[in-house]
PDB file of N, CA and C in Angstrom:
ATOM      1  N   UNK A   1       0.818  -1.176   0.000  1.00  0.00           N
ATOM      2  CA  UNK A   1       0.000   0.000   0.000  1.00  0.00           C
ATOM      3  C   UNK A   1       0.876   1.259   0.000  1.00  0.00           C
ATOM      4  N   UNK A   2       1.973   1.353   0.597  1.00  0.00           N
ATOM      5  CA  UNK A   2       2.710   2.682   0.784  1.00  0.00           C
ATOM      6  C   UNK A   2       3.305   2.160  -0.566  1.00  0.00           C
ATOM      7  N   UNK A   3       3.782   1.483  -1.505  1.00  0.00           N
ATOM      8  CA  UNK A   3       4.133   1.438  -2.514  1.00  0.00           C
ATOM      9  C   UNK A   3       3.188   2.149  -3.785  1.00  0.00           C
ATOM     10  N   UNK A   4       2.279   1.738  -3.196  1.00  0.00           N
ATOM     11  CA  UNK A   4       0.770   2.684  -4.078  1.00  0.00           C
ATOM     12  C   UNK A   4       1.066   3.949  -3.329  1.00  0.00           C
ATOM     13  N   UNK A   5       1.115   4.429  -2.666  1.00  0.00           N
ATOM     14  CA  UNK A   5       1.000   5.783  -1.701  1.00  0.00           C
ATOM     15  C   UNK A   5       2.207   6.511  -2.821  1.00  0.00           C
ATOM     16  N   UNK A   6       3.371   5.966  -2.824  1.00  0.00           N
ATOM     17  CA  UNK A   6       4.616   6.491  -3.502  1.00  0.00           C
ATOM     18  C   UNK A   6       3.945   7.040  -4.562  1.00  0.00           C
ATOM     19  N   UNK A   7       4.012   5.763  -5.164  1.00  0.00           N
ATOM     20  CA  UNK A   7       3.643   6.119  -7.022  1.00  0.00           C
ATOM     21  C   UNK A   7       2.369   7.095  -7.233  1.00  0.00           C
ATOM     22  N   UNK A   8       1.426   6.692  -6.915  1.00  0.00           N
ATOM     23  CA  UNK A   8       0.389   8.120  -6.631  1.00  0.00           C
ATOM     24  C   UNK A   8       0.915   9.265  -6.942  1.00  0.00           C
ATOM     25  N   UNK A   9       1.619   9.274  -5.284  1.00  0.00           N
ATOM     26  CA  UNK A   9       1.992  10.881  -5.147  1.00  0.00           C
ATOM     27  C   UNK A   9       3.282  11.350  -6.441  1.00  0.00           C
ATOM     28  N   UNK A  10       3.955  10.160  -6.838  1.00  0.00           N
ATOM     29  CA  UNK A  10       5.020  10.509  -8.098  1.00  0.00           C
ATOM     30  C   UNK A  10       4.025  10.713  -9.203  1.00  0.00           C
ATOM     31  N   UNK A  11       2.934  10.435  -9.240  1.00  0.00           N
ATOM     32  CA  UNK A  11       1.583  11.013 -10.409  1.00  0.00           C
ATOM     33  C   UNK A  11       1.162  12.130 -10.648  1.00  0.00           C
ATOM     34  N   UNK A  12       0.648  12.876  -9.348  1.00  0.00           N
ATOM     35  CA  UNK A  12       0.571  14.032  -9.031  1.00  0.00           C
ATOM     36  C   UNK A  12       1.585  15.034  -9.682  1.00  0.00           C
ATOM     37  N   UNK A  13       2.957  14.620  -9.010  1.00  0.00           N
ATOM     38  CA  UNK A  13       3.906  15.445  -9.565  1.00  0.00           C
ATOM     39  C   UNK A  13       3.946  15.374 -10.925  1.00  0.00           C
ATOM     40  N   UNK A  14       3.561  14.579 -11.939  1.00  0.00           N
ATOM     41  CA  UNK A  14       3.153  14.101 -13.597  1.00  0.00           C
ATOM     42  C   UNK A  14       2.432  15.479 -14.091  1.00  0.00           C
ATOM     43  N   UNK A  15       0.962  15.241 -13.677  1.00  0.00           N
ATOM     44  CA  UNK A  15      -0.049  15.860 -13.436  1.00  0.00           C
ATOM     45  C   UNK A  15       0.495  17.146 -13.428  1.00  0.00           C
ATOM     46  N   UNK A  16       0.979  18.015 -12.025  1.00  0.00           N
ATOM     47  CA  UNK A  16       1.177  19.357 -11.891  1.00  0.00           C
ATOM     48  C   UNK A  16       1.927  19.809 -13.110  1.00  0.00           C
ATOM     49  N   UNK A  17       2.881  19.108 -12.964  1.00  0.00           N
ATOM     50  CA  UNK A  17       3.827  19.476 -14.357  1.00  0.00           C
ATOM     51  C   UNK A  17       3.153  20.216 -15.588  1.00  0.00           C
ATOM     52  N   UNK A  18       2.347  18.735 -16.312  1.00  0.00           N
ATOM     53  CA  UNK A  18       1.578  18.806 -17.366  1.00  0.00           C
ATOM     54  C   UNK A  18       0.593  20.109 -17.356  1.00  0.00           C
ATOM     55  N   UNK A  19       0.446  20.500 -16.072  1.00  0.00           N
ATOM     56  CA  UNK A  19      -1.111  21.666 -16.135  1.00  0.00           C
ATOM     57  C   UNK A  19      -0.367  23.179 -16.208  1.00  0.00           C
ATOM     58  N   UNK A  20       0.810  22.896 -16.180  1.00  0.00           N
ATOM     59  CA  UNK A  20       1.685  24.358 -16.064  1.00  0.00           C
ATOM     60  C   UNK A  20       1.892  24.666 -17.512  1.00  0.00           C
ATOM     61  N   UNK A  21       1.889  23.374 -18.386  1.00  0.00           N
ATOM     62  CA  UNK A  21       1.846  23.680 -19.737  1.00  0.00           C
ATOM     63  C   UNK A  21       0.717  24.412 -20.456  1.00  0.00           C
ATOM     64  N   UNK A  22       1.064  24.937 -21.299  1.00  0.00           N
ATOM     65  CA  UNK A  22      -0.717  25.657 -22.073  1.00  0.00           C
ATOM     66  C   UNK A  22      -0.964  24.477 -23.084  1.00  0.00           C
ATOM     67  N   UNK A  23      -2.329  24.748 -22.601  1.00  0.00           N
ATOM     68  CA  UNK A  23      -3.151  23.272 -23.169  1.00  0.00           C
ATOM     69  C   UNK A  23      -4.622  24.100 -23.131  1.00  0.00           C
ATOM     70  N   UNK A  24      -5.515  23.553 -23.850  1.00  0.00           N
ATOM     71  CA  UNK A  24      -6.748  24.098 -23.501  1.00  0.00           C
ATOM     72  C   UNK A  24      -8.046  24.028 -22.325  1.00  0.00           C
ATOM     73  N   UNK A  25      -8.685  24.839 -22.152  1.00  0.00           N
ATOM     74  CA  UNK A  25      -9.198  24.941 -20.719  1.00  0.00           C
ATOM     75  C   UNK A  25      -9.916  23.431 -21.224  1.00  0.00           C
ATOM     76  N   UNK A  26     -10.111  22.740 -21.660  1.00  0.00           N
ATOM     77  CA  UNK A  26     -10.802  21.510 -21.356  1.00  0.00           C
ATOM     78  C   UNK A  26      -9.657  20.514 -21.289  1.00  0.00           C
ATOM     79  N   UNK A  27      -8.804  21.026 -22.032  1.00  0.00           N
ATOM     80  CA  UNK A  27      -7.299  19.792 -21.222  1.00  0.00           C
ATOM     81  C   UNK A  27      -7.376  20.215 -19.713  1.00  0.00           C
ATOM     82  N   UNK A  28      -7.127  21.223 -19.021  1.00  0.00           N
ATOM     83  CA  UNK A  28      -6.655  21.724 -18.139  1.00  0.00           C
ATOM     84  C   UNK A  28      -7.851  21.555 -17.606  1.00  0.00           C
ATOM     85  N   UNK A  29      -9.459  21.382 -17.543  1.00  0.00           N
ATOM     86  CA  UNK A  29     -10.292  20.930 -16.550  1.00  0.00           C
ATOM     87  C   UNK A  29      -9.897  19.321 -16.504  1.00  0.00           C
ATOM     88  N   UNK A  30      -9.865  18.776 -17.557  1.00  0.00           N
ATOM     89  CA  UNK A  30      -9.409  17.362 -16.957  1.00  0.00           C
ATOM     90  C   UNK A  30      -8.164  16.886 -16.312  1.00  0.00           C
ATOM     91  N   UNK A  31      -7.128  17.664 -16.837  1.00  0.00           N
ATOM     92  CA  UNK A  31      -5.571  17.387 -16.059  1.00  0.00           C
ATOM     93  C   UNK A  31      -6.161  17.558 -14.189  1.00  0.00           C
ATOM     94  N   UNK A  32      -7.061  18.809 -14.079  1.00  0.00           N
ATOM     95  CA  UNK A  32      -7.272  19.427 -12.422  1.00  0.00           C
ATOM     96  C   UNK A  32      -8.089  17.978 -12.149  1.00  0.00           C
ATOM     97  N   UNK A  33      -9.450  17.160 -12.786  1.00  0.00           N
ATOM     98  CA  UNK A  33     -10.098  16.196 -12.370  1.00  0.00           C
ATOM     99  C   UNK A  33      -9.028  14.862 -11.783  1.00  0.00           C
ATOM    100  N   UNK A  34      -8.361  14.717 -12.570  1.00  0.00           N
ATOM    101  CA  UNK A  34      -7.318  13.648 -12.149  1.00  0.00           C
ATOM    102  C   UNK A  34      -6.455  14.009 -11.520  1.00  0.00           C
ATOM    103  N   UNK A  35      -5.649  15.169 -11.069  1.00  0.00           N
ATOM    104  CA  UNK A  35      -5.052  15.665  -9.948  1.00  0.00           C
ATOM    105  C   UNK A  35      -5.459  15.074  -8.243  1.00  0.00           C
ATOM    106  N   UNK A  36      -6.989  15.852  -8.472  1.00  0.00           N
ATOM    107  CA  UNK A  36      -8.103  15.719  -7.658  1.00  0.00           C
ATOM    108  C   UNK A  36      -8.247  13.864  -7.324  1.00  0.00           C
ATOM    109  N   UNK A  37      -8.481  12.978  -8.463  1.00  0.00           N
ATOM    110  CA  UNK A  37      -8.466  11.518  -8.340  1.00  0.00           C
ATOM    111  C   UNK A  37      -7.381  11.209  -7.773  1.00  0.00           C
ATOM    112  N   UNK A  38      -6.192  11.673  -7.948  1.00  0.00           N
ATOM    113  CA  UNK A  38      -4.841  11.616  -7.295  1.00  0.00           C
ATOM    114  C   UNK A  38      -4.718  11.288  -5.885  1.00  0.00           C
ATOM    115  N   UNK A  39      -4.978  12.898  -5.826  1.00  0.00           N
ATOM    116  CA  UNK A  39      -4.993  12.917  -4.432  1.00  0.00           C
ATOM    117  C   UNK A  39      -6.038  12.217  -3.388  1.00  0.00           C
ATOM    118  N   UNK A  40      -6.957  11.819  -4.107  1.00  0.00           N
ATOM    119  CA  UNK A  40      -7.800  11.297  -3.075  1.00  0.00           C
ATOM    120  C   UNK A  40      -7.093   9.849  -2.944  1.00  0.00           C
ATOM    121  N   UNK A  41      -6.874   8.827  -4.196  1.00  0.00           N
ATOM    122  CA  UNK A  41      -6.190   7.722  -4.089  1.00  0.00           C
ATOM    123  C   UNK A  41      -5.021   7.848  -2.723  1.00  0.00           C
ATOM    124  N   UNK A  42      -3.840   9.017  -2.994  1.00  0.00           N
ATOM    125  CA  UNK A  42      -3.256   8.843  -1.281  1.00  0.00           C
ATOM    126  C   UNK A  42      -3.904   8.678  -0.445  1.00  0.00           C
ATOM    127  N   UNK A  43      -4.800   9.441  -0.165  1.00  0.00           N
ATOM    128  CA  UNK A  43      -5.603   9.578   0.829  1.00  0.00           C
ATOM    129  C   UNK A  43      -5.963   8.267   1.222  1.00  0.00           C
ATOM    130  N   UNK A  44      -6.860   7.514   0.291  1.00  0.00           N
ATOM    131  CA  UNK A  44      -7.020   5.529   0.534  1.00  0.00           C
ATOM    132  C   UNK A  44      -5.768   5.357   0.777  1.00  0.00           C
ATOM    133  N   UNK A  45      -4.992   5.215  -0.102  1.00  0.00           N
ATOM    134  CA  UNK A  45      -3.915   3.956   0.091  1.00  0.00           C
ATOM    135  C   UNK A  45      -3.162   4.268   1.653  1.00  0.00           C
ATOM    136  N   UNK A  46      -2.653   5.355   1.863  1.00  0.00           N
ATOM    137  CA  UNK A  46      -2.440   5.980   3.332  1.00  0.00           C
ATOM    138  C   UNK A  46      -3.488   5.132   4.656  1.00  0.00           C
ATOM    139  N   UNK A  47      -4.597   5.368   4.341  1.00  0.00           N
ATOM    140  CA  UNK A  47      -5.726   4.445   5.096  1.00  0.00           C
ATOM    141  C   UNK A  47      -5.442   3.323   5.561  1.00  0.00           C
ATOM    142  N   UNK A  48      -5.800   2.666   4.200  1.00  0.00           N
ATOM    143  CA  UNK A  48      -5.553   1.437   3.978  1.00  0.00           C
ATOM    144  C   UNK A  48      -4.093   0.793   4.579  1.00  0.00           C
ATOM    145  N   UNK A  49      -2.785   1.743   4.279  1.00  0.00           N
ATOM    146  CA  UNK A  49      -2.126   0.869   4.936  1.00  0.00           C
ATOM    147  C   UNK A  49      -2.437   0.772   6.596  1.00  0.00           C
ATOM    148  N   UNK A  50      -3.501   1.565   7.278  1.00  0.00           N
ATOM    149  CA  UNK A  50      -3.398   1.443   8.874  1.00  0.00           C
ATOM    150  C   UNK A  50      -4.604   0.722   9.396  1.00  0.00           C
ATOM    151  N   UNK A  51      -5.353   0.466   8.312  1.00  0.00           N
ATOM    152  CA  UNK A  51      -6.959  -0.111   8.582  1.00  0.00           C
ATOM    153  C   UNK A  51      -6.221  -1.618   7.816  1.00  0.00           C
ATOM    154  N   UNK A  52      -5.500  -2.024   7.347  1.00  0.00           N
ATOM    155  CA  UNK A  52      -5.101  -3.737   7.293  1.00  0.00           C
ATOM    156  C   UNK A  52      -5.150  -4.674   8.163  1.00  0.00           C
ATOM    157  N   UNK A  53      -4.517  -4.366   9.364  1.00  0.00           N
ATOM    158  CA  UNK A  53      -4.641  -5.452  10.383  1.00  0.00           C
ATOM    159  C   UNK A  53      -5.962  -5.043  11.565  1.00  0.00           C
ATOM    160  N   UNK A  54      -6.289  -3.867  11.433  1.00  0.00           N
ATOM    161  CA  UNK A  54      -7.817  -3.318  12.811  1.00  0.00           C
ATOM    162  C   UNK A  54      -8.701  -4.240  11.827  1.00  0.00           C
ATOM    163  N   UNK A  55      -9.097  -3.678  10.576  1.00  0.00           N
ATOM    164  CA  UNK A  55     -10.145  -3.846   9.203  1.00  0.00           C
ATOM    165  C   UNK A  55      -9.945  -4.194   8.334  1.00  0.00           C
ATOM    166  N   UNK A  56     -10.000  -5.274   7.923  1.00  0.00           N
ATOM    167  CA  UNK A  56      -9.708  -5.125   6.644  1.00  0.00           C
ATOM    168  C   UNK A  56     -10.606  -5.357   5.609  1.00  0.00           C
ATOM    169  N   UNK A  57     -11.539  -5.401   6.047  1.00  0.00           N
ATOM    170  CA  UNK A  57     -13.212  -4.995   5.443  1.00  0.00           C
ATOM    171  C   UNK A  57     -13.289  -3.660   4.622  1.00  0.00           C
ATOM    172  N   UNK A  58     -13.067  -2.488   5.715  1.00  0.00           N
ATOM    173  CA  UNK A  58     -12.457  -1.552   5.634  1.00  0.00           C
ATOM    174  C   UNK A  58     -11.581  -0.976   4.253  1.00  0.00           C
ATOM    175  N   UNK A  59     -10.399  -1.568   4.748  1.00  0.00           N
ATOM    176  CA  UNK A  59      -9.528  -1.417   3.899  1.00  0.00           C
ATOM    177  C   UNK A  59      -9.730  -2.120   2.461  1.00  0.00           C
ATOM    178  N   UNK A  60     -10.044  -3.320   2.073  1.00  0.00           N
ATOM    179  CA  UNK A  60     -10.878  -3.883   0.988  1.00  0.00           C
ATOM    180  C   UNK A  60     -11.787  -2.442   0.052  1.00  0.00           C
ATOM    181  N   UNK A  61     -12.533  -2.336   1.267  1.00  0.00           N
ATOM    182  CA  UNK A  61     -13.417  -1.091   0.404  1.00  0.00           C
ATOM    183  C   UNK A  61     -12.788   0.456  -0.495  1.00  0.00           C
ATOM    184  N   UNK A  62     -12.010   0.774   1.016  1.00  0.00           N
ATOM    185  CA  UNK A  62     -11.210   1.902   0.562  1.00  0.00           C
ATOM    186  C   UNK A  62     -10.348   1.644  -0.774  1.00  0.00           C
ATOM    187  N   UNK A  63      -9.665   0.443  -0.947  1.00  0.00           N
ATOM    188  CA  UNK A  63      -8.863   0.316  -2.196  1.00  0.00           C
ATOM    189  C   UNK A  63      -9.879   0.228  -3.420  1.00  0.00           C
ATOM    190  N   UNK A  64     -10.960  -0.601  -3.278  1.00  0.00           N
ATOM    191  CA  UNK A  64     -12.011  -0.603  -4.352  1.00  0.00           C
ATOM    192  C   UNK A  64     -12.280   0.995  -5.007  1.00  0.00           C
ATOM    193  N   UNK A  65     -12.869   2.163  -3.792  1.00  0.00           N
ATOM    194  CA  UNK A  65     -13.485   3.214  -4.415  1.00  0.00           C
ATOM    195  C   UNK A  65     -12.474   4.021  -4.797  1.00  0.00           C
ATOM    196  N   UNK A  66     -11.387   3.358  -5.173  1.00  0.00           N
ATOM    197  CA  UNK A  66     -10.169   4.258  -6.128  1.00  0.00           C
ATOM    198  C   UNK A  66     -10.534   4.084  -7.503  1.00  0.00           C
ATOM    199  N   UNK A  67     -10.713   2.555  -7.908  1.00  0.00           N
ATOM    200  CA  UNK A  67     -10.671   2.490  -9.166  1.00  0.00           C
ATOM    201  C   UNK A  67     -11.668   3.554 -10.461  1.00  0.00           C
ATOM    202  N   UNK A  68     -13.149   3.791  -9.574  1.00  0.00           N
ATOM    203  CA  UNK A  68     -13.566   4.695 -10.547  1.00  0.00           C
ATOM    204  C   UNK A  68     -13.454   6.100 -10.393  1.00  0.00           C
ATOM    205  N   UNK A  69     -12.587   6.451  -9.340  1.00  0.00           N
ATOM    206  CA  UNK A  69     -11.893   7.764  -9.716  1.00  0.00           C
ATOM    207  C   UNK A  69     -11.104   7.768 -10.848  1.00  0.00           C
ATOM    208  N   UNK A  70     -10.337   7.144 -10.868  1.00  0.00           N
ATOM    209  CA  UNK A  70      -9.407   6.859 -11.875  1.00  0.00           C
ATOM    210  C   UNK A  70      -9.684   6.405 -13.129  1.00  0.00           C
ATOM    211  N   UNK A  71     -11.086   5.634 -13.197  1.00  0.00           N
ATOM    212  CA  UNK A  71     -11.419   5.536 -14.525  1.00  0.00           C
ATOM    213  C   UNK A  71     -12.291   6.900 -14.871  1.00  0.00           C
ATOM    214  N   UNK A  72     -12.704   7.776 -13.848  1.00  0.00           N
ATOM    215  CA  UNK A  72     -13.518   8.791 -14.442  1.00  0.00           C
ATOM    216  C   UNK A  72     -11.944   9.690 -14.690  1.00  0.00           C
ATOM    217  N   UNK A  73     -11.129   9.598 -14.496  1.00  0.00           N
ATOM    218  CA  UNK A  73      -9.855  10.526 -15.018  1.00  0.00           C
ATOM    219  C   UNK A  73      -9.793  10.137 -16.380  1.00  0.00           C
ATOM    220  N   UNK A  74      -9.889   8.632 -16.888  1.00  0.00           N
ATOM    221  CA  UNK A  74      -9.328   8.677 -17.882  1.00  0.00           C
ATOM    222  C   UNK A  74     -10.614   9.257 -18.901  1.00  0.00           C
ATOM    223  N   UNK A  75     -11.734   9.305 -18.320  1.00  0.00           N
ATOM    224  CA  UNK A  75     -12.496   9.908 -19.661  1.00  0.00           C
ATOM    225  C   UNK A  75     -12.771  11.250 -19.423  1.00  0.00           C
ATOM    226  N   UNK A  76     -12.537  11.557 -18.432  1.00  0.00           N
ATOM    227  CA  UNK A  76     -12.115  13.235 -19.008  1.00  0.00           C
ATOM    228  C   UNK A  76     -10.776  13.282 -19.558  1.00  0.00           C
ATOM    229  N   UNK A  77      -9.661  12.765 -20.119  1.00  0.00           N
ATOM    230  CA  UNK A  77      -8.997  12.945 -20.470  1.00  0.00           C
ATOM    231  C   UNK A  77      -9.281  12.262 -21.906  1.00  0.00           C
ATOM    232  N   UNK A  78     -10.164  11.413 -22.091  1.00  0.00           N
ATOM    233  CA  UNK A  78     -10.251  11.056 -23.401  1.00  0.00           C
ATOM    234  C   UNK A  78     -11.256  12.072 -24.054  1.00  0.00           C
ATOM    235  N   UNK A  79     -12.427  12.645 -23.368  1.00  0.00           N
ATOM    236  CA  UNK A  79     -13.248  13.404 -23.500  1.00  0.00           C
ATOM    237  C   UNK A  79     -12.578  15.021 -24.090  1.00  0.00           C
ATOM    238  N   UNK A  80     -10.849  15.281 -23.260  1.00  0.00           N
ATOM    239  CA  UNK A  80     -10.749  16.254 -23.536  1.00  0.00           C
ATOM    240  C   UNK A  80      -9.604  16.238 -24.927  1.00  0.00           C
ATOM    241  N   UNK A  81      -9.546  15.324 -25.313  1.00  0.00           N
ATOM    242  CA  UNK A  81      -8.677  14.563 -26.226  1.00  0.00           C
ATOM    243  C   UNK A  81      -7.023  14.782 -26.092  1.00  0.00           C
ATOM    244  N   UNK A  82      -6.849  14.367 -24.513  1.00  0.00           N
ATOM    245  CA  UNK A  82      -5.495  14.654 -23.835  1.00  0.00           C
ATOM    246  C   UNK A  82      -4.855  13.282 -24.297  1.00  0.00           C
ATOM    247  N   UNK A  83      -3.731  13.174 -24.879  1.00  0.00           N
ATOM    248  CA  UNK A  83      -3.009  12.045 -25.674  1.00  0.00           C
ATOM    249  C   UNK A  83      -1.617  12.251 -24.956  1.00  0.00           C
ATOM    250  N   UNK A  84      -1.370  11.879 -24.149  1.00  0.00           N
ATOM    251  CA  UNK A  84      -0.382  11.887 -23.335  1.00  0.00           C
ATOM    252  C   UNK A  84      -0.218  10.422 -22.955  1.00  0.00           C
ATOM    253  N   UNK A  85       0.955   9.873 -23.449  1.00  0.00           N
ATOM    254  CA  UNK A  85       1.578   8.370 -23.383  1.00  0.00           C
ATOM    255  C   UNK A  85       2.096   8.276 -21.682  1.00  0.00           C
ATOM    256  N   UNK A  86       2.404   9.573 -21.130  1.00  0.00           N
ATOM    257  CA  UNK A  86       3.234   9.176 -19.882  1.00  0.00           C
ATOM    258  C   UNK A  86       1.874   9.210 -19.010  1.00  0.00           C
ATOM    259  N   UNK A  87       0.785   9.852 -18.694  1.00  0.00           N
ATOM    260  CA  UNK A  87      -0.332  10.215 -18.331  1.00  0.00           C
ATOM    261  C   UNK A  87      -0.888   8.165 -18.259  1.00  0.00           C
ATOM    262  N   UNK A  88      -1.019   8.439 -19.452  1.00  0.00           N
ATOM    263  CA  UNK A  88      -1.803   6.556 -19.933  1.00  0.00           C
ATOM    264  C   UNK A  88      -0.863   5.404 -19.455  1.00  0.00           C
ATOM    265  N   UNK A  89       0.299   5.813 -19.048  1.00  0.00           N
ATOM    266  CA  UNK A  89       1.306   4.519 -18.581  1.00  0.00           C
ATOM    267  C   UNK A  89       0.951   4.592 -16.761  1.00  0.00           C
ATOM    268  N   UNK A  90       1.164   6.129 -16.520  1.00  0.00           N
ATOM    269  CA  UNK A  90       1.184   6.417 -15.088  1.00  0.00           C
ATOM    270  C   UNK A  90      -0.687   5.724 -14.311  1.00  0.00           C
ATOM    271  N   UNK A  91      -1.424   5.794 -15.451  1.00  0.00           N
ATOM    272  CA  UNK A  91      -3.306   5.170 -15.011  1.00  0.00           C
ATOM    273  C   UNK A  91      -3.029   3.948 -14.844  1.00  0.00           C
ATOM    274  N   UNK A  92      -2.431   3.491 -16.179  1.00  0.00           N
ATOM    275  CA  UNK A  92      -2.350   1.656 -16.340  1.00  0.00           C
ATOM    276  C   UNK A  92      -1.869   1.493 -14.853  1.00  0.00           C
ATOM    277  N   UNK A  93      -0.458   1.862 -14.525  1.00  0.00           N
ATOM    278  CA  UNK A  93       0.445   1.613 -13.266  1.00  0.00           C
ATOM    279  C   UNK A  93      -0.995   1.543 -12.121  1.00  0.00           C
ATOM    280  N   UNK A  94      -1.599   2.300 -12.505  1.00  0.00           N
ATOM    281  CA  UNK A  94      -2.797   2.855 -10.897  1.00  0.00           C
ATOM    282  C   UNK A  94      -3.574   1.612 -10.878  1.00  0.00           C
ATOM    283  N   UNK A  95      -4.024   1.652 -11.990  1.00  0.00           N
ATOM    284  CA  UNK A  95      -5.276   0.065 -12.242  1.00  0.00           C
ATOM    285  C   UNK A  95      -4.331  -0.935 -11.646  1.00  0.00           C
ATOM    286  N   UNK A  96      -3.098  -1.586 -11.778  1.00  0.00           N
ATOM    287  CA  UNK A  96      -2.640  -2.385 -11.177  1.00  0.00           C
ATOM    288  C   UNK A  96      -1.987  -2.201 -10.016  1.00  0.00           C
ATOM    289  N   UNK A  97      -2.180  -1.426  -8.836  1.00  0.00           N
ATOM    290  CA  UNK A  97      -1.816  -0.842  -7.828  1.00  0.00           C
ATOM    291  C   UNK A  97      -3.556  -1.108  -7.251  1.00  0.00           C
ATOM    292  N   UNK A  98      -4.500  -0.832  -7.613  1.00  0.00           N
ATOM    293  CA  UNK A  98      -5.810  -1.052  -7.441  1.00  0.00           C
ATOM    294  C   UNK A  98      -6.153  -2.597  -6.826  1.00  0.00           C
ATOM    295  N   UNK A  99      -5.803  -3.414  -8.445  1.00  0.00           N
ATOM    296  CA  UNK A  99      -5.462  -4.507  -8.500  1.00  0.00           C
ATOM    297  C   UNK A  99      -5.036  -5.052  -7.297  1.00  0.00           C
ATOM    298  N   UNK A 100      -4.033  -5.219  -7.033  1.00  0.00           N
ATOM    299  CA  UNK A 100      -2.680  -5.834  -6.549  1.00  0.00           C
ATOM    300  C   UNK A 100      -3.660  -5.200  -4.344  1.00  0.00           C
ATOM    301  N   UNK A 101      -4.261  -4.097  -4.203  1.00  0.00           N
ATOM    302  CA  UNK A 101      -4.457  -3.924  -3.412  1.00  0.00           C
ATOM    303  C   UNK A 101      -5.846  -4.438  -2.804  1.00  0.00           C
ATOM    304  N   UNK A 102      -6.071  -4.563  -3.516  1.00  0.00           N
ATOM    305  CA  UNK A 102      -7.936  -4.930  -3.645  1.00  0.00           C
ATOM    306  C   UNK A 102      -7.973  -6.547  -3.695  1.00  0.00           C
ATOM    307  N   UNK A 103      -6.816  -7.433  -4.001  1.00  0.00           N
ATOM    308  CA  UNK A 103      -6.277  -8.699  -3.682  1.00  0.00           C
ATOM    309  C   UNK A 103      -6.029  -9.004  -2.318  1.00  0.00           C
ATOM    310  N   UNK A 104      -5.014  -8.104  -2.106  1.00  0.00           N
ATOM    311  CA  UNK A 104      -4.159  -8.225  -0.940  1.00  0.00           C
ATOM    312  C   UNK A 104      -5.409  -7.836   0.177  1.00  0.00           C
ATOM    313  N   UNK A 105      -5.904  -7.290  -0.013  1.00  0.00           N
ATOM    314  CA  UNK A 105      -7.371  -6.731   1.342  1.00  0.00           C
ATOM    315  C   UNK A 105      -8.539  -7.531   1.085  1.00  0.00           C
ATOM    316  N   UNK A 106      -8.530  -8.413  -0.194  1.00  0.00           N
ATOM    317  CA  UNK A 106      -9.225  -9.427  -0.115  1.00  0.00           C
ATOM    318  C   UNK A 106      -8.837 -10.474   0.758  1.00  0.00           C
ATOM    319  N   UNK A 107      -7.764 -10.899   0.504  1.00  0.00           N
ATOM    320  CA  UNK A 107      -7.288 -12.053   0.831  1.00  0.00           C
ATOM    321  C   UNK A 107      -7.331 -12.211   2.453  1.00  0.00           C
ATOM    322  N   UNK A 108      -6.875 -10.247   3.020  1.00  0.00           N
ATOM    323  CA  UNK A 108      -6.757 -10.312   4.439  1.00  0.00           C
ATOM    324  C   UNK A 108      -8.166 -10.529   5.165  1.00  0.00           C
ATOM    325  N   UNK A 109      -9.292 -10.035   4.562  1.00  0.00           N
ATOM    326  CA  UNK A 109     -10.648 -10.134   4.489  1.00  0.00           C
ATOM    327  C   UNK A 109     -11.057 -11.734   4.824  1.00  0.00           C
ATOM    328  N   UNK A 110     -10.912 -12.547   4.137  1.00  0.00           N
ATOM    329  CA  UNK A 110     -11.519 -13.895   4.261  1.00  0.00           C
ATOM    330  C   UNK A 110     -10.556 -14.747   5.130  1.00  0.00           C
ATOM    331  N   UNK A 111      -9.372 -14.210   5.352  1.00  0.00           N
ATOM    332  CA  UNK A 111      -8.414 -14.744   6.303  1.00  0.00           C
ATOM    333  C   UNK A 111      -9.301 -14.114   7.727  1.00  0.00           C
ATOM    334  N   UNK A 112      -9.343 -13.521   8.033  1.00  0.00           N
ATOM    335  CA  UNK A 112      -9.701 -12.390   9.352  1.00  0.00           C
ATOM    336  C   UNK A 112     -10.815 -11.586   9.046  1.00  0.00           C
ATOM    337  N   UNK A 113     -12.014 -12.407   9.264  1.00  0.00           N
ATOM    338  CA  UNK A 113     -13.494 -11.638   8.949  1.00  0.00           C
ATOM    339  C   UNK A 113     -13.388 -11.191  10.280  1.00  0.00           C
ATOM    340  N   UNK A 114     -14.426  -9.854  10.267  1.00  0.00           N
ATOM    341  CA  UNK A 114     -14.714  -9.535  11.588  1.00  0.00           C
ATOM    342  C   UNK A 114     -16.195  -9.758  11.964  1.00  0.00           C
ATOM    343  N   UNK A 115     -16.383  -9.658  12.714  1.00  0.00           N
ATOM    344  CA  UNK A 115     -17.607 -10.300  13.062  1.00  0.00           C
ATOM    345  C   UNK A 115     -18.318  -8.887  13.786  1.00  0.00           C
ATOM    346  N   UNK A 116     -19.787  -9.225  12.861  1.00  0.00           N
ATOM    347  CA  UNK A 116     -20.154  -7.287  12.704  1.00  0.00           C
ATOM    348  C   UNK A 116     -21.348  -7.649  13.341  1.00  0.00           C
TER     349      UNK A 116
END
C-alpha cells in the first residue's frame, strides 16, 4: 500500500507538471479532475495501509473506491482529447496498484473476517 501511496503521489507530480503547460481549458479541466483523483487515491492507500490489520473490510473497500476515480480521469482525459503516453502509462500503473491492493485486502478479508 505505501508502494501505491509512492507512485500516486510521483503522479501528481506528472499531473502538476503537465497543467503548467498551455493546453486548452478543457485539457486543463481534466488534467485538475485527475489531480483531484490523485490525491484522493493517497488519501485511501495511506488508510488502507493502517486499517489492514484493525479492518480489513475496511480497507478492501477503501482500495475498491479508487478504481472509478481513476477511470472517471481517464475519460475526461479522453473526453478532452489529452493524448499523453506518460499520463496513460502512469493510469495503467494505478489500475494495477488497485489490482494488486484490492487482492491483498481481499485475501486479508476472508483470512480475518470480523464479526459485525
Amino acid at each position: 500500500m505505501k508502494l501505491g501511496a509512492a507512485n500516486v503521489k510521483a503522479t501528481v507530480n506528472v499531473y502538476d507538471e503537465i497543467t503548467k503547460k498551455p493546453g486548452s481549458p478543457q485539457a486543463l479541466k481534466a488534467l485538475n479532475c485527475c489531480v483531484e483523483a490523485y490525491k484522493y487515491a493517497i488519501l485511501s492507500f495511506e488508510m488502507v495501509s493502517s486499517e489492514l490489520v484493525e479492518d480489513p473490510q475496511t480497507a478492501n473497500y477503501d482500495v475498491a473506491v479508487i478504481g472509478p476515480e481513476i477511470a472517471n480521469c481517464e475519460k475526461e482525459l479522453i473526453d478532452a482529447k489529452v493524448k499523453n503516453p506518460r499520463l496513460l502509462d502512469r493510469n495503467q500503473f494505478m489500475k494495477y496498484y488497485i489490482e494488486m491492493g484490492y487482492e491483498i485486502t481481499s485475501t486479508l478479508e476472508l483470512e480475518n473476517p470480523n464479526d459485525y
